[in-house]
N, C-alpha and C. Protein backbone atom coordinates (compact mmCIF):
# COMPACT_ATOMS: atom_id res chain seq x y z
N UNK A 1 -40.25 29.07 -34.16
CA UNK A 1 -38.95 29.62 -33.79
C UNK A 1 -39.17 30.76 -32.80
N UNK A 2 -38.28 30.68 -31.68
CA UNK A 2 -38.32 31.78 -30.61
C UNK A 2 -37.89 33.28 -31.47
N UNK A 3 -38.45 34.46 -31.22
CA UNK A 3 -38.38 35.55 -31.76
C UNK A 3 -37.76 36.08 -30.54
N UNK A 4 -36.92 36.82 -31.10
CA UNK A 4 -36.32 37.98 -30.21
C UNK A 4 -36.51 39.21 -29.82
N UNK A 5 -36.25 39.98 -29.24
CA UNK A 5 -36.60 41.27 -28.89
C UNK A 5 -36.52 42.08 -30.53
N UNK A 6 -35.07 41.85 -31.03
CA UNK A 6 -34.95 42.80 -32.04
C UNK A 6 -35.50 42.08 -33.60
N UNK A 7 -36.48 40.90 -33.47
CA UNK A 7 -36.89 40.20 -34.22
C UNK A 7 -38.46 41.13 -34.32
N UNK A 8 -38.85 41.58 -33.19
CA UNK A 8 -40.20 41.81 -33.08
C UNK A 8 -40.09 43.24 -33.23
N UNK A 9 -39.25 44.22 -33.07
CA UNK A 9 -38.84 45.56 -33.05
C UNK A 9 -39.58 46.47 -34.34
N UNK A 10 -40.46 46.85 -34.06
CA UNK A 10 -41.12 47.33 -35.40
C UNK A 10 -39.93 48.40 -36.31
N UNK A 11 -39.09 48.65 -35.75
CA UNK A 11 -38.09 49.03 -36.95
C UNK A 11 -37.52 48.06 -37.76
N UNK A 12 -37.39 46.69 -37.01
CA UNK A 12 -36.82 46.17 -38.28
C UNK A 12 -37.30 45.05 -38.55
N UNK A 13 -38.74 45.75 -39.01
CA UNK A 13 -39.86 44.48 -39.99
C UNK A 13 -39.62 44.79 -41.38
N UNK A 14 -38.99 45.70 -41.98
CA UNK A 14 -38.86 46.26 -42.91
C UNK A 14 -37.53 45.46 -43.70
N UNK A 15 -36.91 45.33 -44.86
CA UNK A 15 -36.06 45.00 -45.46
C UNK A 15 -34.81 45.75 -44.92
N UNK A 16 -33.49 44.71 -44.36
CA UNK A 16 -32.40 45.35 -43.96
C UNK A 16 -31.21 45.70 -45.06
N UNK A 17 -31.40 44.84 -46.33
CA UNK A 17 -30.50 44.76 -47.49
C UNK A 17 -31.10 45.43 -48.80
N UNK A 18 -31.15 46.78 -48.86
CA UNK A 18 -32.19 47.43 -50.14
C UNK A 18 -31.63 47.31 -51.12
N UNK A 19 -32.40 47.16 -52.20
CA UNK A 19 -31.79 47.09 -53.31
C UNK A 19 -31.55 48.51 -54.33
N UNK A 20 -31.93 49.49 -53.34
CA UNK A 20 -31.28 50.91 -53.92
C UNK A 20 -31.38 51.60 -52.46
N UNK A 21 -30.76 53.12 -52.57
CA UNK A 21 -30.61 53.85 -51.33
C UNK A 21 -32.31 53.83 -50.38
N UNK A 22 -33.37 54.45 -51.13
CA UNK A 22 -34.72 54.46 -50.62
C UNK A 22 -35.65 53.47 -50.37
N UNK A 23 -36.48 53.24 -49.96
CA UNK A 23 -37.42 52.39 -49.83
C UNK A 23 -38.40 52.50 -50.83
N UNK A 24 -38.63 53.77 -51.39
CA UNK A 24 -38.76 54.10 -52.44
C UNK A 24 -38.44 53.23 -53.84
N UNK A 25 -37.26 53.73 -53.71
CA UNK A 25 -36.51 53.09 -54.99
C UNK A 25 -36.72 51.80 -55.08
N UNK A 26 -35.97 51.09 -53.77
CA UNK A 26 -36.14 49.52 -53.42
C UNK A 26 -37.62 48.87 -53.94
N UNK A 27 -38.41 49.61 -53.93
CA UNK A 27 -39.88 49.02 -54.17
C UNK A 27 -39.84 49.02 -55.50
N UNK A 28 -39.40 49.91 -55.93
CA UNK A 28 -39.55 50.09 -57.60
C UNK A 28 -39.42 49.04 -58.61
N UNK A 29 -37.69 48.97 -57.60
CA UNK A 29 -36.92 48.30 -58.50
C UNK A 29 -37.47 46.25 -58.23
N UNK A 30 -37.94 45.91 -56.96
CA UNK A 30 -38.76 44.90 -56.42
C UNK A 30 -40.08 44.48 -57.68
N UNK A 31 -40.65 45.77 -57.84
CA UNK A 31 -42.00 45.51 -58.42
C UNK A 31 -41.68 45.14 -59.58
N UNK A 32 -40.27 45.32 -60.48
CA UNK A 32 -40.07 45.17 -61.74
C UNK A 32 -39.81 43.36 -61.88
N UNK A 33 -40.05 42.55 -60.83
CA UNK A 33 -40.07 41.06 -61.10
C UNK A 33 -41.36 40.22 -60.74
N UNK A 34 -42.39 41.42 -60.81
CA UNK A 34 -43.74 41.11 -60.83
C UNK A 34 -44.41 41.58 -62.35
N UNK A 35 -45.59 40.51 -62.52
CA UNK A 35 -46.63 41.02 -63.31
C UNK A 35 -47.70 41.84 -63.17
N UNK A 36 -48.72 42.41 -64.13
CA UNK A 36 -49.89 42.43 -63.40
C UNK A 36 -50.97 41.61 -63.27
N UNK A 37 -50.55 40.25 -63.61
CA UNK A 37 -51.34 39.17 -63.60
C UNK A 37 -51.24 38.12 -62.43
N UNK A 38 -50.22 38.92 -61.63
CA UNK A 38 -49.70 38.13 -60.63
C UNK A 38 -50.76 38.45 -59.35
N UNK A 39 -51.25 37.93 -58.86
CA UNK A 39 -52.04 37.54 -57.26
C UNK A 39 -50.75 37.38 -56.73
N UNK A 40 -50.26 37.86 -55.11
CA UNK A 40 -49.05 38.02 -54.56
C UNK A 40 -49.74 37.43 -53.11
N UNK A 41 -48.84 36.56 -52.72
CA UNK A 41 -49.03 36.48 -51.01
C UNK A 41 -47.73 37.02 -50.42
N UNK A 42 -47.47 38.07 -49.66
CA UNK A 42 -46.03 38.69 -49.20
C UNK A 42 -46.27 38.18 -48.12
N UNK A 43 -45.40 37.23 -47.90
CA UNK A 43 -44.72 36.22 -46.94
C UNK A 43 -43.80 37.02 -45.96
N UNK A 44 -44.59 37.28 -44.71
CA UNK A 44 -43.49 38.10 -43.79
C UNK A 44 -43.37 39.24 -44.34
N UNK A 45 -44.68 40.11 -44.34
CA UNK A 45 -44.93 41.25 -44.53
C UNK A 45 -44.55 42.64 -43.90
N UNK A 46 -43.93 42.08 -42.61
CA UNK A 46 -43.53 43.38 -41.77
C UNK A 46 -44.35 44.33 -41.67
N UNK A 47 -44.24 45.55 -42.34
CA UNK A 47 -44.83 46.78 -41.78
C UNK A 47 -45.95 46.93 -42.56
N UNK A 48 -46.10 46.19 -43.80
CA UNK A 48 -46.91 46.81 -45.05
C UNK A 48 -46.37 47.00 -46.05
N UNK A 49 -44.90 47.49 -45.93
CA UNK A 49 -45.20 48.62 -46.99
C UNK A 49 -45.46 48.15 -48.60
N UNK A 50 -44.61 46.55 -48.64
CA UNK A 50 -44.58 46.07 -49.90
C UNK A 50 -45.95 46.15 -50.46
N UNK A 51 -46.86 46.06 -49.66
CA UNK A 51 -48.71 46.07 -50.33
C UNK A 51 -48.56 47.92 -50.44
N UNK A 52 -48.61 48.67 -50.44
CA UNK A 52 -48.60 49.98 -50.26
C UNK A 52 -47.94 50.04 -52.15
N UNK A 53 -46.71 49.65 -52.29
CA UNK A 53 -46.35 49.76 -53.57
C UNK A 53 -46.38 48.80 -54.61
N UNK A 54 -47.07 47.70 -54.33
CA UNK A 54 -47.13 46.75 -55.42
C UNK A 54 -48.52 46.58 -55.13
N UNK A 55 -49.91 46.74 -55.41
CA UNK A 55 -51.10 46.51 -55.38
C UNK A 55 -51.69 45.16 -55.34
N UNK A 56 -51.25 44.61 -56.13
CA UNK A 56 -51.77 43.04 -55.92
C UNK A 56 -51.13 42.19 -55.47
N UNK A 57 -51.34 42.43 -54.21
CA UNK A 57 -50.62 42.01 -53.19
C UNK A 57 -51.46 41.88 -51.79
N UNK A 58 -51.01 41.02 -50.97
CA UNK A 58 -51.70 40.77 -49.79
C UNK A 58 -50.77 40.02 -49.02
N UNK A 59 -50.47 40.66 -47.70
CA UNK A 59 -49.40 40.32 -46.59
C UNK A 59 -49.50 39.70 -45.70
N UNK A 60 -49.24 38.80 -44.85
CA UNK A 60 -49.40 37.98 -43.82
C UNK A 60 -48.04 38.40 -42.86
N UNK A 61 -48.09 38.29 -41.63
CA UNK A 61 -46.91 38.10 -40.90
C UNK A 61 -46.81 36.97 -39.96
N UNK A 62 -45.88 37.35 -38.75
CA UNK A 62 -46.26 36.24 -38.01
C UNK A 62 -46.98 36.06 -37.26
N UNK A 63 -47.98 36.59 -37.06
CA UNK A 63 -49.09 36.43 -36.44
C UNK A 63 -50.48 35.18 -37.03
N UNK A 64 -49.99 35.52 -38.28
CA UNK A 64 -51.03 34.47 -39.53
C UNK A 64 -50.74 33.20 -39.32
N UNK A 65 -51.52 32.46 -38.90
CA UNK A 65 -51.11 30.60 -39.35
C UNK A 65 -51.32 30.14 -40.40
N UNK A 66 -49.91 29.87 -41.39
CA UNK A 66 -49.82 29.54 -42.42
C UNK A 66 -49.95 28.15 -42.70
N UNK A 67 -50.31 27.08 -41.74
CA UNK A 67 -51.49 26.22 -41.87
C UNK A 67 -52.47 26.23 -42.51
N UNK A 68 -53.34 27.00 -41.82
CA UNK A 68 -54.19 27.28 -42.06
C UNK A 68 -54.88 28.28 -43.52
N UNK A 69 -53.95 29.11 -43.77
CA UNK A 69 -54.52 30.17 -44.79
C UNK A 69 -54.55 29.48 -46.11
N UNK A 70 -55.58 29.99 -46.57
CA UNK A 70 -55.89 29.65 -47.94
C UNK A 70 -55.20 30.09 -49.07
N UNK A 71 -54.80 29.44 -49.98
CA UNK A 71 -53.80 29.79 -51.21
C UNK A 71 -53.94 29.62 -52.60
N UNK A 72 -55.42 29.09 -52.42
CA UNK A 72 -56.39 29.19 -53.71
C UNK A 72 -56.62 30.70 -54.41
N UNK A 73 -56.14 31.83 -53.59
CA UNK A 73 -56.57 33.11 -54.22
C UNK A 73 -55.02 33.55 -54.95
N UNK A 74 -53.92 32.72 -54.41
CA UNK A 74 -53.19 33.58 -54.78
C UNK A 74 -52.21 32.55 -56.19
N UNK A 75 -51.09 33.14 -56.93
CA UNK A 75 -50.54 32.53 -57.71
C UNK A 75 -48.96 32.58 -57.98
N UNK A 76 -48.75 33.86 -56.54
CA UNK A 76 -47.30 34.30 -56.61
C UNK A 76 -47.03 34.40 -54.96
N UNK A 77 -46.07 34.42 -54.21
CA UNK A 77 -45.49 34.27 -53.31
C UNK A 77 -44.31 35.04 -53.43
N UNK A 78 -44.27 35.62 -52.60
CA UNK A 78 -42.95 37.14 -52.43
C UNK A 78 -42.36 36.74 -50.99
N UNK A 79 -41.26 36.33 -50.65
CA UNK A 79 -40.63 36.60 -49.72
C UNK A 79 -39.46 37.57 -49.41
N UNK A 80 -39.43 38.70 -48.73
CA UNK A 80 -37.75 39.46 -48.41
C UNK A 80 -37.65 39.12 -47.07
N UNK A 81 -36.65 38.62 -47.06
CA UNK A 81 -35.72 38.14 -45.73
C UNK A 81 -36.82 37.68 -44.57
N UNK A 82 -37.77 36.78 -45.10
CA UNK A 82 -38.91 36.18 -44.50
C UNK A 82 -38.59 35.13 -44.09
N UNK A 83 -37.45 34.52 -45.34
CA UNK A 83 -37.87 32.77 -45.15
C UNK A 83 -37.28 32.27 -43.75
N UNK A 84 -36.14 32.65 -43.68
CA UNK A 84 -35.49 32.17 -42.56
C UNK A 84 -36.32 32.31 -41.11
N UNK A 85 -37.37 32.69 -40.99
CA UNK A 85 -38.13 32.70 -39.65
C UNK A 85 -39.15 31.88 -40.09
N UNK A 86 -38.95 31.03 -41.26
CA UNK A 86 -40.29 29.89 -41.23
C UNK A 86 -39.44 28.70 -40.89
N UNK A 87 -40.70 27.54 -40.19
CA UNK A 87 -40.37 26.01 -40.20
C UNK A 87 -40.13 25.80 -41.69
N UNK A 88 -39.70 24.29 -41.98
CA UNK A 88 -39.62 23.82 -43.14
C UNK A 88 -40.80 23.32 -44.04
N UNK A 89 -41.75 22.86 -42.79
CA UNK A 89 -42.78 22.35 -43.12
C UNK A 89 -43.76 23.18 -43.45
N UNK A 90 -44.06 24.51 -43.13
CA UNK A 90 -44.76 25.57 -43.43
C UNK A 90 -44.22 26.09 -45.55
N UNK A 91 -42.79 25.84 -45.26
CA UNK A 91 -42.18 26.48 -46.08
C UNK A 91 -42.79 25.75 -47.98
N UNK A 92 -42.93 23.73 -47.33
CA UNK A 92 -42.90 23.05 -47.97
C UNK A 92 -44.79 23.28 -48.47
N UNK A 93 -45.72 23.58 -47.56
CA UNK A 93 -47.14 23.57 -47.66
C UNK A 93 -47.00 24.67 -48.87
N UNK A 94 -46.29 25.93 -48.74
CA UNK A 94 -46.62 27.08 -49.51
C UNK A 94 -46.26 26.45 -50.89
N UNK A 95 -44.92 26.37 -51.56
CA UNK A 95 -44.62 26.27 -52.03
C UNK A 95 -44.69 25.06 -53.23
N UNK A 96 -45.52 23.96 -52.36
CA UNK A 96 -46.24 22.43 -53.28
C UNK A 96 -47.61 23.27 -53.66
N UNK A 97 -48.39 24.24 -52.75
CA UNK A 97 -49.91 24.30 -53.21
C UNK A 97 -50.01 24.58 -54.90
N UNK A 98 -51.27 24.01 -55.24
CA UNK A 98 -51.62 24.11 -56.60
C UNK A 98 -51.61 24.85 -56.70
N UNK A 99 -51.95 25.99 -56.29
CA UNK A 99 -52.33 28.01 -57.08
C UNK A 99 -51.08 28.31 -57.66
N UNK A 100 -49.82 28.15 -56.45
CA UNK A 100 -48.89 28.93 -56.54
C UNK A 100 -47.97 28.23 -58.03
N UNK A 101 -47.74 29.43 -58.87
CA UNK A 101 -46.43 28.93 -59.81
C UNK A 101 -45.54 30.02 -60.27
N UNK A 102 -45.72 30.83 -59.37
CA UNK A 102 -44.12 31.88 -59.15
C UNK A 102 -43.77 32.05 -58.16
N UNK A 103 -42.75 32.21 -57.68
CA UNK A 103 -41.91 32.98 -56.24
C UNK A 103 -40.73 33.85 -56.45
N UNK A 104 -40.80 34.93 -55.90
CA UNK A 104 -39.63 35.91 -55.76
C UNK A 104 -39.53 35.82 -54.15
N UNK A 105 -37.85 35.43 -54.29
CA UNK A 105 -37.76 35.54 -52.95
C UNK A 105 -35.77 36.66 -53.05
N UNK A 106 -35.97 37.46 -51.99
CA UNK A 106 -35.22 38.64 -51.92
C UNK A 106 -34.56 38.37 -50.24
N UNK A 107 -33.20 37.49 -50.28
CA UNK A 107 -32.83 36.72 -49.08
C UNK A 107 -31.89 37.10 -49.06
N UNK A 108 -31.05 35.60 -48.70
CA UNK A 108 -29.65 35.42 -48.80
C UNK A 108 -29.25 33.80 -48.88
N UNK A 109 -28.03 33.96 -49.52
CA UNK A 109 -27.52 32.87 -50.45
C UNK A 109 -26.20 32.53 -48.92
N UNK A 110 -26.58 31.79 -48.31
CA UNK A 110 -25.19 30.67 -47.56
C UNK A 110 -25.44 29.48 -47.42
N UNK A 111 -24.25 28.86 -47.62
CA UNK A 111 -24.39 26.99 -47.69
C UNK A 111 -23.80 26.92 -45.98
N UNK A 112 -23.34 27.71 -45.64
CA UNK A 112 -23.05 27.37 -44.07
C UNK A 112 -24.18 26.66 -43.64
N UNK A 113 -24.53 25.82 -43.21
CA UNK A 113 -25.64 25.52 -42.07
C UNK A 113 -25.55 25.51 -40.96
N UNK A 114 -26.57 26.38 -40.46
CA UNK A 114 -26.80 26.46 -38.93
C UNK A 114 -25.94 28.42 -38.54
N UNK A 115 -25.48 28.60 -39.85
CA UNK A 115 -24.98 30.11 -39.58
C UNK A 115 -25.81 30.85 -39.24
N UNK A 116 -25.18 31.82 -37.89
CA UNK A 116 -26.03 32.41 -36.86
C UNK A 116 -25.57 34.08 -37.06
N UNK A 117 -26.41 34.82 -36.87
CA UNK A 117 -26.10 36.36 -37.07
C UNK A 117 -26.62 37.15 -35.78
N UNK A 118 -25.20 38.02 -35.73
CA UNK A 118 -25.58 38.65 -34.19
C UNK A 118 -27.06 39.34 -33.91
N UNK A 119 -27.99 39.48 -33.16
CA UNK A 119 -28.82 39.56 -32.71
C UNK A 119 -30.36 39.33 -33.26
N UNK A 120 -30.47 38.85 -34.24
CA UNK A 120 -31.43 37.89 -34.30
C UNK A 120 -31.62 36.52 -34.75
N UNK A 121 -32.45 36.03 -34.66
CA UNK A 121 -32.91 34.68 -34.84
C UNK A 121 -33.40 34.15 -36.05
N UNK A 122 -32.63 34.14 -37.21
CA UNK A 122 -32.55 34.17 -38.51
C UNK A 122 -31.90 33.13 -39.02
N UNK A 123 -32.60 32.11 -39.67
CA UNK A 123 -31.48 30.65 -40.44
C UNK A 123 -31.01 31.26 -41.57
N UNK A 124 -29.76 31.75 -41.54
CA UNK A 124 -29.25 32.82 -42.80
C UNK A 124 -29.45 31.24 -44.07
N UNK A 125 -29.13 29.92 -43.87
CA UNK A 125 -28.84 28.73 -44.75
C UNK A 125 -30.77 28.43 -45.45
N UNK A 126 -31.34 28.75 -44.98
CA UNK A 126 -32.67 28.27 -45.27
C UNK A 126 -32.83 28.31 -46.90
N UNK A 127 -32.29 29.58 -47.69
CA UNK A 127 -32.99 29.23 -49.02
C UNK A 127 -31.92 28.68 -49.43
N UNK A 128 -30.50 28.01 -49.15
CA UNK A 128 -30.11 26.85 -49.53
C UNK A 128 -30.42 25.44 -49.39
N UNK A 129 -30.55 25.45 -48.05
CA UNK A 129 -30.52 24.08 -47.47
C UNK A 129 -32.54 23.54 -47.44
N UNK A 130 -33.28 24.60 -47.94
CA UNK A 130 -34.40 23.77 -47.73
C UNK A 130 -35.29 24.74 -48.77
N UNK A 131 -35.22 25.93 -48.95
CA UNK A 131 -36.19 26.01 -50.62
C UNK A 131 -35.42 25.68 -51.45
N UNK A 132 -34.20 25.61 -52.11
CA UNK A 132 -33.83 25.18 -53.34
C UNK A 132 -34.45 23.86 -53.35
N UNK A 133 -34.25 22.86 -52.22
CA UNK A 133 -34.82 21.29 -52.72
C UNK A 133 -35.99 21.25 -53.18
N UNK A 134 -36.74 22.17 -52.29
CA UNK A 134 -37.90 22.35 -52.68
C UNK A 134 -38.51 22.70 -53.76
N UNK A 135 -38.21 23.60 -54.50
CA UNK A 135 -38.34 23.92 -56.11
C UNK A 135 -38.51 23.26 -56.76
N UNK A 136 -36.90 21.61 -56.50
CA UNK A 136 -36.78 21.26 -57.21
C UNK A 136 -37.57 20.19 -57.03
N UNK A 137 -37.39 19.57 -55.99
CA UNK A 137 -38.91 18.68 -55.99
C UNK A 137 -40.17 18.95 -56.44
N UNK A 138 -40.42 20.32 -56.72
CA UNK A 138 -42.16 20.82 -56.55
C UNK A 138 -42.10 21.01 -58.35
N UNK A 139 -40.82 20.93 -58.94
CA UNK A 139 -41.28 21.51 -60.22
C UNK A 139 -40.79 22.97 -60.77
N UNK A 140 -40.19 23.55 -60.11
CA UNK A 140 -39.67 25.02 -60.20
C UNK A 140 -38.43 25.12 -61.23
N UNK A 141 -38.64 25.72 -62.02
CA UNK A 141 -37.31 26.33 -62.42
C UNK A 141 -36.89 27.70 -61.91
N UNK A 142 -35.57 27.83 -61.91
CA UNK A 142 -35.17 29.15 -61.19
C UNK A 142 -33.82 30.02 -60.94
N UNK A 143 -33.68 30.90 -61.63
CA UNK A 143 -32.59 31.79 -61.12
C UNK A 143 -32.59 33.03 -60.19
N UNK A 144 -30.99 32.59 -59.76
CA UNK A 144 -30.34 33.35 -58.71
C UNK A 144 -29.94 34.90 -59.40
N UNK A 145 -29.80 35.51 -58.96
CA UNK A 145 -29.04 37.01 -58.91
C UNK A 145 -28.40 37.49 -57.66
N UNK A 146 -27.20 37.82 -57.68
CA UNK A 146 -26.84 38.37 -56.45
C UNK A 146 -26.31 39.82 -56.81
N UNK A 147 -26.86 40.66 -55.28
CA UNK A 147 -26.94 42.06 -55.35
C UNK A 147 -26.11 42.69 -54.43
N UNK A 148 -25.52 43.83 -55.15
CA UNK A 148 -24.76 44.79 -53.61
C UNK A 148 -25.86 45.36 -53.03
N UNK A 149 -26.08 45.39 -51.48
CA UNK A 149 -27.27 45.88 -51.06
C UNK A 149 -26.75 47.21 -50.94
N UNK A 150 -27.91 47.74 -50.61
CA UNK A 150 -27.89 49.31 -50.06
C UNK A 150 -27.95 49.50 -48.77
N UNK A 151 -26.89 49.54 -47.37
CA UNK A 151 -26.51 48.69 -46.19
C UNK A 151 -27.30 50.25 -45.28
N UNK A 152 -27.27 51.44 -46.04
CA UNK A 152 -27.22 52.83 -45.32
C UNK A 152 -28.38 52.61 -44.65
N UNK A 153 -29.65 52.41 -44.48
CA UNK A 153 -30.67 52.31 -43.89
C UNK A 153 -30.22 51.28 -42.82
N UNK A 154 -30.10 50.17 -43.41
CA UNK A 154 -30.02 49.27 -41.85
C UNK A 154 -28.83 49.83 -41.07
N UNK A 155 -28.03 50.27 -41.48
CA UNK A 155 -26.33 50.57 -39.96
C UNK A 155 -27.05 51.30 -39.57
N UNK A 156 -28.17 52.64 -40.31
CA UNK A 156 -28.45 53.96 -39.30
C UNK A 156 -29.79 53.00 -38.03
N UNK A 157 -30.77 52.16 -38.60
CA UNK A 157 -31.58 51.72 -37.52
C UNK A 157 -30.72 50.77 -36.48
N UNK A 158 -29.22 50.20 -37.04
CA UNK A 158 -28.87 49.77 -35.65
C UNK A 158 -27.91 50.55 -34.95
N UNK A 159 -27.57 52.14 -35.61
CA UNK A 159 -27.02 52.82 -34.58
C UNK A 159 -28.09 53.43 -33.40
N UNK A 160 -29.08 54.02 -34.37
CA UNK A 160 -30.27 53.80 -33.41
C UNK A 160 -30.59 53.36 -32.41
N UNK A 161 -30.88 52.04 -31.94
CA UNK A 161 -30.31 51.69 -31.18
C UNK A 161 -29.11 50.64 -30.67
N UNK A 162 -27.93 51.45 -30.83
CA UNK A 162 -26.76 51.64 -30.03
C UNK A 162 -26.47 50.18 -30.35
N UNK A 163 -26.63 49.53 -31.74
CA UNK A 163 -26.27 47.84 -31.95
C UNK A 163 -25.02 48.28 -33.03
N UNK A 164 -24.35 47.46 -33.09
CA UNK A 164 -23.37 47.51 -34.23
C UNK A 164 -23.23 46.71 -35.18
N UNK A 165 -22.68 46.80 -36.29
CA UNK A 165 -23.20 46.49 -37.51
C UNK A 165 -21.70 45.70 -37.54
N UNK A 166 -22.27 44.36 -38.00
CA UNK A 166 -21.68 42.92 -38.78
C UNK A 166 -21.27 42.45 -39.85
N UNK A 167 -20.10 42.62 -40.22
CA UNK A 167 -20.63 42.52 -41.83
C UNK A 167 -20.11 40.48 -42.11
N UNK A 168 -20.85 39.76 -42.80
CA UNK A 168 -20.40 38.45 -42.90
C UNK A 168 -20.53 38.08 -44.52
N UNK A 169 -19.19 37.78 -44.56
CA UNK A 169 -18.86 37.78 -46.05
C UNK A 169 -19.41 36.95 -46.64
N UNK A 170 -19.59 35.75 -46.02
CA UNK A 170 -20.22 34.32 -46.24
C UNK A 170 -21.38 34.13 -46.75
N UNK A 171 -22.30 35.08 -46.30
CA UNK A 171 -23.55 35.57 -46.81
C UNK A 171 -23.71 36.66 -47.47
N UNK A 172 -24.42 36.12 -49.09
CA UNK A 172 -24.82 36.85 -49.82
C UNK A 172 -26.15 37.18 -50.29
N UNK A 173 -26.45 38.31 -50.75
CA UNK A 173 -27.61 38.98 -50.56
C UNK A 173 -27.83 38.41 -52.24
N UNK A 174 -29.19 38.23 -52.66
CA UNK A 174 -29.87 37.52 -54.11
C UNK A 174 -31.39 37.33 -53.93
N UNK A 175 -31.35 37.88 -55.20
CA UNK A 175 -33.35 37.44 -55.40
C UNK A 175 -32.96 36.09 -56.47
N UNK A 176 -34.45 35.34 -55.94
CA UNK A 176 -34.35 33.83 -56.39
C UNK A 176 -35.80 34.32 -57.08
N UNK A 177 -36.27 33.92 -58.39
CA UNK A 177 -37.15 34.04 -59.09
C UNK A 177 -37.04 32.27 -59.63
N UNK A 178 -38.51 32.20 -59.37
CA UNK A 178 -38.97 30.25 -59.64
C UNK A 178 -40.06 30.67 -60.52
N UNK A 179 -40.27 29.87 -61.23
CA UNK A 179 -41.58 29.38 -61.94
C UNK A 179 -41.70 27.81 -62.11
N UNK A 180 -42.80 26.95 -61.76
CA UNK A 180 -43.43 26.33 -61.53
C UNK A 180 -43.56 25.65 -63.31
N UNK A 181 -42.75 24.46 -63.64
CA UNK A 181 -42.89 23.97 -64.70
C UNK A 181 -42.47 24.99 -65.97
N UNK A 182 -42.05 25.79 -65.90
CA UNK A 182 -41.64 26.58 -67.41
C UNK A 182 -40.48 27.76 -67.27
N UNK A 183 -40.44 28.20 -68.04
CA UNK A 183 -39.02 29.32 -68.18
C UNK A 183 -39.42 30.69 -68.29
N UNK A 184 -41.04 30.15 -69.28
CA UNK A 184 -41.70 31.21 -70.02
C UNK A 184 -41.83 32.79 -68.75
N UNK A 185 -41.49 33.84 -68.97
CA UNK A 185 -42.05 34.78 -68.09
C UNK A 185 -40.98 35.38 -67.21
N UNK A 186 -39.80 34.45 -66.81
CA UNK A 186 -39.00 34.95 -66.12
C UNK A 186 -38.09 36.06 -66.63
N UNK A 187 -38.22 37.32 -66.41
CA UNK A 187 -37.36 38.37 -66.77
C UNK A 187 -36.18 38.70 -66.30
N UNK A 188 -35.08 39.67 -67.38
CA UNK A 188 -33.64 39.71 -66.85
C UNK A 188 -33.76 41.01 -67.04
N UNK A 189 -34.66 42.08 -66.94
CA UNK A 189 -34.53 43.23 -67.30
C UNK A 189 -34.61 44.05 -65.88
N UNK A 190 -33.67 43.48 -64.76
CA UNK A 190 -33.90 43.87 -63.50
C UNK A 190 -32.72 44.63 -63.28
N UNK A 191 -31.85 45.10 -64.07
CA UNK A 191 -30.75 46.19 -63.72
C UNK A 191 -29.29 45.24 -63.57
């Protein structure tokens, strides 16, 4: 997928929809749908920071060919607002490999397909229209949660620069938690 100027913008490699005011917080409250038994691949890692506060963890961006990388080390898969800048077929390699049998993914929920958002290059429909099948083909069980984000960080980086802020009702903000053949492990003690 062609990347855009404000796709590549090192301000906003970072999460635009927090799930509390800080980045801080946001991490906190993130790490509470991990184990410590969990091996993590953070899928569209942006800046770091998610490895910075969750330790077992290891980030790739787009620079990584996810072809290619090995997924024998890991057993969990973290995406925030990653997926939509993957092919399908990348999406489908991660998510069948043997290692993996958790995913937290921290997106957005639209059945629109093909819905487009002003200035970047983002398939807002992707964890409808092509990881849910996927789950369910691969074996996943999995619930949704949907969240009021914490919007104050992203309006101030696009007043920053001088972009204006969108709001689209259609799309909703939700972490998707899968496990791979069982129920066992999935927690509701996320606020």
């Amino acid at each position: 997928m062609m990347r855009t100027y404000w796709d590549a913008h090192p301000d906003f490699e970072t999460s635009s929809m927090l799930l509390a005011p800080t980045l801080e917080e946001h991490y906190r409250i993130l790490k509470t749908y991990f184990d410590n038994d969990d091996k993590i691949l953070d899928v569209g890692c942006g800046d770091g920071s998610f490895t910075q506060y969750i330790p077992n963890s290891y980030g790739v961006n787009h620079k990584t060919n996810l072809y290619r990388l090995r997924l024998d080390d890991y057993n969990t898969l973290h995406f925030s607002e990653s997926v939509g800048n993957l092919n399908p077929e990348v999406i489908e390699r991660l998510l069948a490999a043997p290692s993996i049998n958790k995913v937290v993914f921290k997106d957005f929920l639209c059945t629109n397909r093909g819905m487009q958002v002003a200035y970047f290059n983002y398939r807002m429909d992707t964890l409808y229209s092509c990881v849910m099948p996927l789950l369910n083909k691969y074996g996943y069980w999995y619930m949704i949660k949907s969240f009021v984000p914490n919007r104050d960080r992203w309006k101030a980086l696009l007043a920053k620069h001088n972009l204006e802020y969108f709001s689209y009702p259609e799309i909703k903000p939700v972490i998707l938690v899968g496990l791979k053949g069982n129920l066992i492990g999935i927690k509701e003690n996320h606020g």
